[in-house]
Protein backbone atom coordinates (compact mmCIF):
# COMPACT_ATOMS: atom_id res chain seq x y z
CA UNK A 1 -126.65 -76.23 -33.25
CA UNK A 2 -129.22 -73.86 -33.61
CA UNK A 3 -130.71 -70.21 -32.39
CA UNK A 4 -133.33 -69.08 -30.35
CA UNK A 5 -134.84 -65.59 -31.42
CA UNK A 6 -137.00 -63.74 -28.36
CA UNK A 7 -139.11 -60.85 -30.05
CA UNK A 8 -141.05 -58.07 -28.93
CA UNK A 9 -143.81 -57.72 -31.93
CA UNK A 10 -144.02 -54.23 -32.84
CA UNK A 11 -147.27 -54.28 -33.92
CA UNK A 12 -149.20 -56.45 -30.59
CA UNK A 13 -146.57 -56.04 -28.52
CA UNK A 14 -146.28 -59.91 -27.66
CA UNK A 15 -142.98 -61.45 -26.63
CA UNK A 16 -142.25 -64.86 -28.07
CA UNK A 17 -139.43 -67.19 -29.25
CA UNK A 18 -138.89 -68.81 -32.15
CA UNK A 19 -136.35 -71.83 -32.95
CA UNK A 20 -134.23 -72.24 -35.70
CA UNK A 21 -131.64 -74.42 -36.90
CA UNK A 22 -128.20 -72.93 -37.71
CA UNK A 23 -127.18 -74.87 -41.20
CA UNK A 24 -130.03 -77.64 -41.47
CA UNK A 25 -133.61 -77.28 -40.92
CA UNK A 26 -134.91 -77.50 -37.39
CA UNK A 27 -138.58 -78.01 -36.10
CA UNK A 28 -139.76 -74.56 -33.65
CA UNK A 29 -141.00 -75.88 -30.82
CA UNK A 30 -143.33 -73.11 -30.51
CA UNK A 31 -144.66 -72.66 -33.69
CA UNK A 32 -144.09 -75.89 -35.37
CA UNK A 33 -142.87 -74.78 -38.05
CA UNK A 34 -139.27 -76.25 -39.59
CA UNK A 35 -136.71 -73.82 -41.13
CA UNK A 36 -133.37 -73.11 -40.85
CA UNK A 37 -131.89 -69.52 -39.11
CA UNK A 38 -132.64 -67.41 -42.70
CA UNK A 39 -136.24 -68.74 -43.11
CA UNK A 40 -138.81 -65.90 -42.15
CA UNK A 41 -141.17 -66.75 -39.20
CA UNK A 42 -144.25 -64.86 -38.08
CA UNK A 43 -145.57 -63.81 -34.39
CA UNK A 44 -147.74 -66.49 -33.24
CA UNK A 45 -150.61 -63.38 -32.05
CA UNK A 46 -150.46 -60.94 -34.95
CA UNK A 47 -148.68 -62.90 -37.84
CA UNK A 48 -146.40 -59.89 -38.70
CA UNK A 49 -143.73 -61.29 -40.48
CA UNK A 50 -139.94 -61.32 -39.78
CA UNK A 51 -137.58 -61.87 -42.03
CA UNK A 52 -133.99 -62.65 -40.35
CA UNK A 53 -132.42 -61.34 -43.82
CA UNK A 54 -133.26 -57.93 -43.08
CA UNK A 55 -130.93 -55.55 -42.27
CA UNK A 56 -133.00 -53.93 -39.34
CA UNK A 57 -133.41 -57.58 -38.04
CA UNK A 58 -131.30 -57.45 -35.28
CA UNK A 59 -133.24 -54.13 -33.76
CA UNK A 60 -136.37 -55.89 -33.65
CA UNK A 61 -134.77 -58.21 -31.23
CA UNK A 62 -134.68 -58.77 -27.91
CA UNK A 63 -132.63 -61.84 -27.33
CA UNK A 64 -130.87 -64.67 -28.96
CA UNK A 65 -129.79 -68.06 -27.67
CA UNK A 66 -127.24 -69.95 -29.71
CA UNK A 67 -127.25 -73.14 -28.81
CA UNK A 68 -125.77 -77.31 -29.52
């Protein structure tokens, strides 16, 4: 199982998606990258950071996919 984040970057205004693995580490396919869903990921254009632990997380968001 594992989630899909879609982001709108707030600083270059790019929309992209970022995999993550819900309990076990999973490799993006995007970014290549392999985390699980509380590891921090950065946009592929700008590299602003985002950190799903945040507590304004969810209102940088645009969409997320859970999926198994």
């Amino acid at each position: 199982m594992g989630l899909i984040y879609r982001v709108k970057c707030e600083r270059c205004g790019s929309v992209f998606e970022h995999q993550a693995g819900v309990g076990f580490a999973y490799a993006c396919v995007g970014c290549g990258e392999v985390a699980d869903e509380s590891a921090p990921f950065w946009c592929p254009v700008c590299n602003l950071r985002y950190n799903p632990r945040e507590e304004n997380f969810a209102d940088k968001l645009q969409e997320v996919i859970l999926w198994d």
